[in-house]
Protein backbone atom coordinates (compact mmCIF):
# COMPACT_ATOMS: atom_id res chain seq x y z
CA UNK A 1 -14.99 -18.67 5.91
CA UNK A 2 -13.55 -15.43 6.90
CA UNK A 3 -16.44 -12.21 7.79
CA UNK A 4 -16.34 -8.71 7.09
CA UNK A 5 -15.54 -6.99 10.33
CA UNK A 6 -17.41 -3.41 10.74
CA UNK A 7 -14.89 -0.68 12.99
CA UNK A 8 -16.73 2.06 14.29
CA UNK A 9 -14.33 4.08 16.70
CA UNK A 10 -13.34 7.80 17.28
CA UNK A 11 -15.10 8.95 14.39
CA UNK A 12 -18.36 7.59 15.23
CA UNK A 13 -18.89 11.55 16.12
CA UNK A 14 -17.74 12.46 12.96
CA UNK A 15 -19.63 10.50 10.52
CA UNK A 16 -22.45 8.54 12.24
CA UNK A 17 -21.95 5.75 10.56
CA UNK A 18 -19.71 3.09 9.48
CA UNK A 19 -16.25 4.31 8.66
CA UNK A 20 -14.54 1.36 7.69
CA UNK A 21 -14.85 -2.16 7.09
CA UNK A 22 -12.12 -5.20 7.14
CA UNK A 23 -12.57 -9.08 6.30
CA UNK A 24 -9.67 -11.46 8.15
CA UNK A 25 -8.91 -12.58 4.16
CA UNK A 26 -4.93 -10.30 4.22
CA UNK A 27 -6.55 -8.43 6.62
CA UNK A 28 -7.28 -6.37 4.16
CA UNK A 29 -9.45 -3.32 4.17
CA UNK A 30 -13.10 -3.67 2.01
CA UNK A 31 -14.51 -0.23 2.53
CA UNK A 32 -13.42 2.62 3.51
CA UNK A 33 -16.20 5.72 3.67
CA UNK A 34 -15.51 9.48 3.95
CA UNK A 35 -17.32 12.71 3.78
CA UNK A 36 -17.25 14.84 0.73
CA UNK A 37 -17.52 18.54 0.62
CA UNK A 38 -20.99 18.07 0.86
CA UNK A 39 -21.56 15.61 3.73
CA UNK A 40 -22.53 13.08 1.55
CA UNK A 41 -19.92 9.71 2.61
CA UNK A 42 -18.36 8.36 -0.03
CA UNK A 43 -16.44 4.65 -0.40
CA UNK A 44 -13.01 5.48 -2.06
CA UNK A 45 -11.59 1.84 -1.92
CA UNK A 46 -12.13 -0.96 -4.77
CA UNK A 47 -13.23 -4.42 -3.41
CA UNK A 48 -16.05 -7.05 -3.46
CA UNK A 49 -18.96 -8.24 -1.73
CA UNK A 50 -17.75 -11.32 -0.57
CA UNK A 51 -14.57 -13.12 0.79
CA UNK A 52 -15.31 -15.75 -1.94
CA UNK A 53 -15.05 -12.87 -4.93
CA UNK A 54 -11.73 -11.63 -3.00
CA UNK A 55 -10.29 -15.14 -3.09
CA UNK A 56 -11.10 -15.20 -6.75
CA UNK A 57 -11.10 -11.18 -7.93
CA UNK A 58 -7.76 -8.76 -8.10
CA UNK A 59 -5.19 -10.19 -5.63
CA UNK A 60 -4.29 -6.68 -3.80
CA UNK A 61 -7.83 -5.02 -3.45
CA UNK A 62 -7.42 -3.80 -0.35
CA UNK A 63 -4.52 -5.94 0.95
CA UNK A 64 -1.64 -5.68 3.09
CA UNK A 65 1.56 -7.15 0.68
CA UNK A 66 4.02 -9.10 2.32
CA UNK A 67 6.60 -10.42 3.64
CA UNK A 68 8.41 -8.28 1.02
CA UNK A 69 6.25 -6.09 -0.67
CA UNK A 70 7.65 -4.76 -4.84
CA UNK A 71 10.22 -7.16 -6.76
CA UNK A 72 13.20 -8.89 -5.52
CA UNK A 73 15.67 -9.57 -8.42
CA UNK A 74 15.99 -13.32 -9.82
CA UNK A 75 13.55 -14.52 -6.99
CA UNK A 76 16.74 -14.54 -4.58
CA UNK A 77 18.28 -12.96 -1.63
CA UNK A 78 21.88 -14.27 0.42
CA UNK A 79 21.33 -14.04 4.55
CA UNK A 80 25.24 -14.17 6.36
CA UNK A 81 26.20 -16.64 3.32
CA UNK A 82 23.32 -18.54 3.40
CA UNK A 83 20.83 -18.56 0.08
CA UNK A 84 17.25 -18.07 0.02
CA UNK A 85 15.68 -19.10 -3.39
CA UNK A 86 11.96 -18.49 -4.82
CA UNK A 87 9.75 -19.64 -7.03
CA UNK A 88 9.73 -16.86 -9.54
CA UNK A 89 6.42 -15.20 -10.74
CA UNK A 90 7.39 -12.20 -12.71
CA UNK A 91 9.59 -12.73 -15.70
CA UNK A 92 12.10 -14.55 -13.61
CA UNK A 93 12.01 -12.36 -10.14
CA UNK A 94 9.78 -12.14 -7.40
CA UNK A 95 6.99 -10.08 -7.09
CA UNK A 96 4.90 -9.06 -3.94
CA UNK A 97 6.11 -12.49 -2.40
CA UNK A 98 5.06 -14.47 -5.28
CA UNK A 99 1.93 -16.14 -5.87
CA UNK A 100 1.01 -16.53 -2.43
CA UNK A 101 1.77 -14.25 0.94
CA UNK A 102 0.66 -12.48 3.67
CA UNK A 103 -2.59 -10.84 1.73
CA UNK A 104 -3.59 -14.64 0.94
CA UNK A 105 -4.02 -16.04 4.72
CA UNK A 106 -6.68 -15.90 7.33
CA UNK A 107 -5.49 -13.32 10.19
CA UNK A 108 -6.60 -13.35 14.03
CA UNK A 109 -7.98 -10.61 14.86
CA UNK A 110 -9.25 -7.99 17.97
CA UNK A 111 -11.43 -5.39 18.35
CA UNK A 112 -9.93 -2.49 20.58
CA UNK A 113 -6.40 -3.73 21.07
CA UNK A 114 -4.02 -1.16 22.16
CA UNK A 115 -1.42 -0.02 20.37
CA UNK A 116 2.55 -0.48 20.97
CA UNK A 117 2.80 3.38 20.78
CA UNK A 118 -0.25 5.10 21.96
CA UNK A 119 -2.87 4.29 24.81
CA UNK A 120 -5.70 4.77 22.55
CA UNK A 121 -7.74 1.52 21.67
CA UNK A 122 -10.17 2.92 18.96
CA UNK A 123 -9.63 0.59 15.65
CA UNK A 124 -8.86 -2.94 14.94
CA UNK A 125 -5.79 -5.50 15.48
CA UNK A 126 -4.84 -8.27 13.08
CA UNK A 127 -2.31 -11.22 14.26
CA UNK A 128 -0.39 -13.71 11.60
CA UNK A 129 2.33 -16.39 13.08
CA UNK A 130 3.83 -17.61 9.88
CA UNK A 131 6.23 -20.54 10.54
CA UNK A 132 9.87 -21.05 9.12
CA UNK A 133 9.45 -21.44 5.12
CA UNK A 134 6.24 -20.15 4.55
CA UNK A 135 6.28 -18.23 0.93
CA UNK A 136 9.64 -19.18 1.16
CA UNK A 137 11.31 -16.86 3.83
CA UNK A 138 13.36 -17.22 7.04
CA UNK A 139 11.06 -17.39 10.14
CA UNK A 140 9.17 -17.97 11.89
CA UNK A 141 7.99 -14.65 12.20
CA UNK A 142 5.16 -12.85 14.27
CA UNK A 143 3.35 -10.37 12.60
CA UNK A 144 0.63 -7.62 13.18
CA UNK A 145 -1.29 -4.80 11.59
CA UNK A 146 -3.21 -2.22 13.40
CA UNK A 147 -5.85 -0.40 12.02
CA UNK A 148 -6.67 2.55 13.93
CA UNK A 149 -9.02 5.38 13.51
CA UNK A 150 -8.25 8.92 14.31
CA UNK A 151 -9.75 12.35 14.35
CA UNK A 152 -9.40 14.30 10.63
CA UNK A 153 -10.54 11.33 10.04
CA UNK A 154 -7.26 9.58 9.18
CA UNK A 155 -6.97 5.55 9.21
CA UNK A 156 -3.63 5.10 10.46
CA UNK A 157 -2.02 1.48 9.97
CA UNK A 158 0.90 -0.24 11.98
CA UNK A 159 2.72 -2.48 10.86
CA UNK A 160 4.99 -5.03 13.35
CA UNK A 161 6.92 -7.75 12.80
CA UNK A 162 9.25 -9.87 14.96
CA UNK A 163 11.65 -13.06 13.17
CA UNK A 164 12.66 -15.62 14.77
CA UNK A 165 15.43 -15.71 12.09
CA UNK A 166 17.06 -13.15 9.91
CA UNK A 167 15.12 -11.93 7.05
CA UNK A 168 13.88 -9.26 4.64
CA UNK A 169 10.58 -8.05 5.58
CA UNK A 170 8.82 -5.07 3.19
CA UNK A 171 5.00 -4.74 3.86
CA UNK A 172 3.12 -2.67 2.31
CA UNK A 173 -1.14 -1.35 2.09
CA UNK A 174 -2.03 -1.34 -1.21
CA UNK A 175 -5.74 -0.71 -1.70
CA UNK A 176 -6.80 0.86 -4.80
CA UNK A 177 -8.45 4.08 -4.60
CA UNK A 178 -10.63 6.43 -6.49
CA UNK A 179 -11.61 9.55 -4.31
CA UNK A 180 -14.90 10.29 -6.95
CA UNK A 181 -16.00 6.75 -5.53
CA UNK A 182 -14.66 3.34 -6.06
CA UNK A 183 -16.79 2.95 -8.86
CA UNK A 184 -16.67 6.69 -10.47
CA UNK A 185 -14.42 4.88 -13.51
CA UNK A 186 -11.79 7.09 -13.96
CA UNK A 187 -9.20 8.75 -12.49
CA UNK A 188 -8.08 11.36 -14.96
CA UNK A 189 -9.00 14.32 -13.12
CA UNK A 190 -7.37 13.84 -10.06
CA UNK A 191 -4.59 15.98 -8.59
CA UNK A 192 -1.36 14.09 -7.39
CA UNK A 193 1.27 15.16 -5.59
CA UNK A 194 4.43 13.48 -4.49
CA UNK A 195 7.25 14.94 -2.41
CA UNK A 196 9.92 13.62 -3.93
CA UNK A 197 12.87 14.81 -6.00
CA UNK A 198 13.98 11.39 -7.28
CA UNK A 199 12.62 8.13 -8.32
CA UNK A 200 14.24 4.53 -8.82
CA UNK A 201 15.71 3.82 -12.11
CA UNK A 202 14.52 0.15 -13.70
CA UNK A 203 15.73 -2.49 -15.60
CA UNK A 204 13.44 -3.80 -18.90
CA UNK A 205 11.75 -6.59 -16.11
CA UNK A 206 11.02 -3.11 -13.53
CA UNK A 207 14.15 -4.30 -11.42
CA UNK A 208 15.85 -1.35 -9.83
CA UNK A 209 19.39 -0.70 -10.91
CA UNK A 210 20.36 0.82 -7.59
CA UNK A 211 20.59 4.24 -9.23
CA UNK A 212 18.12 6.83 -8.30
CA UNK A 213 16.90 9.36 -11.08
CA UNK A 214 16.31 13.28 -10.85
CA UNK A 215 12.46 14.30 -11.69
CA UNK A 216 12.65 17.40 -12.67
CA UNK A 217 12.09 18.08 -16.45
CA UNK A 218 10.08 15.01 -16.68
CA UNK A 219 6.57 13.92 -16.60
CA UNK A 220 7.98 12.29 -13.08
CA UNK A 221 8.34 15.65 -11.18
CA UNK A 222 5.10 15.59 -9.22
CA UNK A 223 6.04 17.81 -6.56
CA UNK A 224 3.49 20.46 -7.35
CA UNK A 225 -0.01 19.25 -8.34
CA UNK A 226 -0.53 17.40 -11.46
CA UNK A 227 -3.46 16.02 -12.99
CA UNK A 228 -3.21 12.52 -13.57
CA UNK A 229 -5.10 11.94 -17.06
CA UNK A 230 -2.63 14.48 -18.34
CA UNK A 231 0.64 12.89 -17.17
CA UNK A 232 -0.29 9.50 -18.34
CA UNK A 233 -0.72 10.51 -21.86
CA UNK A 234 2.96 11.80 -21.30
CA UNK A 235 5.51 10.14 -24.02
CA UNK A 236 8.05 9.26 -21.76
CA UNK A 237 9.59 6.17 -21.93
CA UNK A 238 9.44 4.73 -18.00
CA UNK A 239 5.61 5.70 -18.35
CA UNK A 240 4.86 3.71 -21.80
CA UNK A 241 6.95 1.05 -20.77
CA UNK A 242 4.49 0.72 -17.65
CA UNK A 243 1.37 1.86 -19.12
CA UNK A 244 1.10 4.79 -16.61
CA UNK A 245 2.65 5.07 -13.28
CA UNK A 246 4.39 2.04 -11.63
CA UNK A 247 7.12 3.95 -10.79
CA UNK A 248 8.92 4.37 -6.81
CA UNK A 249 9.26 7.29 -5.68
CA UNK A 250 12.05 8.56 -2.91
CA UNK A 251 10.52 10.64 -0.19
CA UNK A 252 11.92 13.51 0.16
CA UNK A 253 13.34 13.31 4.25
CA UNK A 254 14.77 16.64 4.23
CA UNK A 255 12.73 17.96 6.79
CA UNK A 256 12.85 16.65 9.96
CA UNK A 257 9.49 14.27 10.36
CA UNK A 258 6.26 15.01 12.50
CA UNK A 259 5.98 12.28 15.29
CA UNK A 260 8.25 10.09 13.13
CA UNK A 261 6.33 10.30 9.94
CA UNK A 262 7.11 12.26 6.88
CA UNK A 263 4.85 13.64 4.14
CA UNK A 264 4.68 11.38 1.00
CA UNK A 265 2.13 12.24 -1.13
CA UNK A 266 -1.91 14.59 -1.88
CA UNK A 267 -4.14 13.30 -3.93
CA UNK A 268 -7.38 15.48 -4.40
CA UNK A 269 -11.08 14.75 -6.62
CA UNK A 270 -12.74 18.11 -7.76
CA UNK A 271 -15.36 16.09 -8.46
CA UNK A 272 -16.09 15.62 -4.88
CA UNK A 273 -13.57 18.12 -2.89
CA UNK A 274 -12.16 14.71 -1.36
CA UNK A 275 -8.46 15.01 -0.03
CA UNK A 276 -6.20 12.59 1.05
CA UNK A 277 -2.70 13.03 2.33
CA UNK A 278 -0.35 10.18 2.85
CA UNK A 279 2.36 10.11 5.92
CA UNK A 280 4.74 7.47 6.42
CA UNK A 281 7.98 6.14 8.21
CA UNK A 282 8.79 4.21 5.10
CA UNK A 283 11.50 5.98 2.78
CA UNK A 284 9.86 5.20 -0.62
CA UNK A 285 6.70 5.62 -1.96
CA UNK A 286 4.86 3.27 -5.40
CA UNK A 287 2.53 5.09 -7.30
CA UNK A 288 0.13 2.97 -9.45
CA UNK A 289 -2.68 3.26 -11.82
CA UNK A 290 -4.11 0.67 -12.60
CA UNK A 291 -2.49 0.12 -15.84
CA UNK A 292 -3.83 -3.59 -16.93
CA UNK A 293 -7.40 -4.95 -17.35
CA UNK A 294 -9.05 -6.25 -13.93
CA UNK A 295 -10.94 -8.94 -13.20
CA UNK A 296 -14.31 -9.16 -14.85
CA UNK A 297 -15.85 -9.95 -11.54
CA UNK A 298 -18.30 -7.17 -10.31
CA UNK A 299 -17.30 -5.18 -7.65
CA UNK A 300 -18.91 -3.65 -4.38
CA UNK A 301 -22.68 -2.98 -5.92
CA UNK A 302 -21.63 -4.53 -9.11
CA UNK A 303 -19.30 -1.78 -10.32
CA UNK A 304 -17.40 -2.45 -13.34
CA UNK A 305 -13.46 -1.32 -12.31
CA UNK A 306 -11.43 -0.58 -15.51
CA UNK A 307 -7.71 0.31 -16.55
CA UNK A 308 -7.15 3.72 -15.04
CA UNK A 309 -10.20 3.94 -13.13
CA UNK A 310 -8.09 3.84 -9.54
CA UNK A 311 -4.62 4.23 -8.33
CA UNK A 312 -2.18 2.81 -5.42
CA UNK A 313 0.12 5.07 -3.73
CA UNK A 314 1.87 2.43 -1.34
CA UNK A 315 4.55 3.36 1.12
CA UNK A 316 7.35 0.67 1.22
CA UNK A 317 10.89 0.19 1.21
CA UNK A 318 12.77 0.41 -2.04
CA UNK A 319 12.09 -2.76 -3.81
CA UNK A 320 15.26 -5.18 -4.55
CA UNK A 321 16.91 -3.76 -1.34
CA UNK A 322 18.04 -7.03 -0.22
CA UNK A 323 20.07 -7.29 -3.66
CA UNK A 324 21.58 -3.88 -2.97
CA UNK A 325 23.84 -3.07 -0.38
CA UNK A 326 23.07 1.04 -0.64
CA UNK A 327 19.90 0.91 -0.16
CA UNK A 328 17.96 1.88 3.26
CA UNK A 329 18.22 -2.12 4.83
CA UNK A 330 15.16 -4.05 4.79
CA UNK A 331 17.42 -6.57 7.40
CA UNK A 332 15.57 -7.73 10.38
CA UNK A 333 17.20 -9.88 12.80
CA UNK A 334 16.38 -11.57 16.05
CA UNK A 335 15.70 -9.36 18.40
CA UNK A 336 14.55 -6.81 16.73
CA UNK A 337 11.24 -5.18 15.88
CA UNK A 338 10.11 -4.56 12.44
CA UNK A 339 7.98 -1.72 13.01
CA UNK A 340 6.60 0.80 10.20
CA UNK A 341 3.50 3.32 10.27
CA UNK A 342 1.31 4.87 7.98
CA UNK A 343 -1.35 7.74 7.64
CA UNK A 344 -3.61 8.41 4.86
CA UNK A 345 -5.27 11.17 5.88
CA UNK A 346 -8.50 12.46 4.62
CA UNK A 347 -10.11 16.10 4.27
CA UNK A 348 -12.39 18.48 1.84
CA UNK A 349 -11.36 21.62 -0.14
């Protein structure tokens, strides 16, 4: 039985109450409360109630997707000659791991751990050993996510990993979020933004191609604010084909990055003034809206969460990368430290 774990750190100032809350299930991230323009805190995350409804609701409510986060093409990847085969679960490929990963075990966890790059020990530290063969990759591998909370407020997440073997490692956070509220119902009148100048072009079964796509003059080129409802009733074929966005996104790395981290995407609610800003290390970016039916299962307070009614903006590594040679390498060998970060940062307008 895993528990819902309450984090109250360097906010506690800020907000008086709880901030966020985590359950060891994916160490995954149930609630997650900010202020809008008028005080009043509002829970911009989709979930449940329960571990039991997570085990049996929407798979990545609130979950951390690994070992390789996005699709790998024909469920295979090659390792210094050596084949690694899946079990396919996505029209012959593999998607977010397949039908089990790292969002589907029971994490260790601390309260207060440091962190590898800063002294500060506000936030929350999850632990994972996975042993050689588990979901099917090369281990075994050591793995930990740090949630940590920081002034703004901004939750910031860390991501390490350290194999044992060579492998292909791609995690990614990929709670769904609605800034009106988890359950507000829709998302049409939000304001995205996406700093990027190019997106991956797909196959029929979403499988990158390996070529990457211009935005501009297309319903694609979010790079100034766009209202969402708007651009999904776009015809355009990538966004029918999907049923809205499901599309990845190249950051654009142009600029040199603050403290390692480069600005991804904003995503603001008039409804209530909520911002949120995402930073990243990662050099790709999946936007997502909730384009298929959920779940009937009630969420948090029994809301009713619909097609459209939240979105995912996950920073990742290009998906397929182990299948294409010029793409940024998702290669981690012995010795090495996989080790990604990132920022979604939160403010009122």
């Amino acid at each position: 039985m895993c528990r819902f774990l309450n984090v109250v750190g360097c906010l506690a100032n800020f907000l008086n109450n709880k901030f966020a809350r985590f359950t060891e299930y994916g160490a995954r991230l149930v609630s997650l409360s900010v202020p809008d323009r008028t005080g009043n805190l509002v829970d911009v995350v989709t979930g449940y109630d329960s571990d039991e409804d997570y085990r049996k609701g929407a798979r990545f409510f609130g979950a951390n997707v690994g070992p390789f986060a996005n699709r790998i093409a024909n469920a295979r990847f090659a390792i210094d000659g050596t084949e690694y085969h899946f079990t396919p679960n996505g029209n012959g490929h593999l998607l977010h791991s397949g039908e089990q990963g790292l969002d589907s075990v029971l994490w260790n966890w601390a309260r207060g751990e440091r962190s590898r790059t800063t002294a500060a020990t506000d936030g929350i530290a999850f632990t994972y050993h996975s042993p050689d063969g588990e979901f099917g990759f090369p281990g075994p591998v050591d793995y930990s996510i740090h949630y940590r909370l920081l002034p703004g407020p901004t939750l910031r997440i860390e991501y390490t990993a350290v194999p044992q073997k060579a492998t292909h490692l791609n995690i990614a956070h990929h709670s769904y979020f609605n800034l009106a509220g988890h359950d507000a119902g829709s998302i049409d009148d939000h304001l995205v933004q996406i700093n990027a100048a190019h997106y991956l072009e797909v196959d029929a079964d979403s499988i990158p191609t390996g070529k990457l796509l211009p935005v501009e003059k297309t319903p694609l080129d979010l790079r100034n604010p766009a209202r969402i409802g708007d651009r999904l009733k776009a015809d355009f074929l990538p966004l029918r084909t999907c049923g809205g966005f499901d599309q990845c996104f190249v950051v654009d790395t142009s600029r040199p990055p603050t403290a390692g981290l480069y600005f991804a995407a904003r995503v603001v609610a008039p409804q209530t003034g909520i911002a949120m800003e995402i930073h990243s290390s990662y050099p790709a970016l999946q936007f997502y809206t909730a384009n298929h039916d959920l779940p009937p299962m009630p969420g948090k307070g029994g809301a009713v969460y619909r097609r459209h009614g939240s979105f995912c903006l996950e920073p990742q590594f290009f998906p397929n990368s182990p299948n294409i040679a010029h793409f940024p390498s998702t290669l981690v060998r012995p010795g090495e430290t996989y080790r990604q970060i990132a920022e979604f940062r939160f403010s009122v307008f």
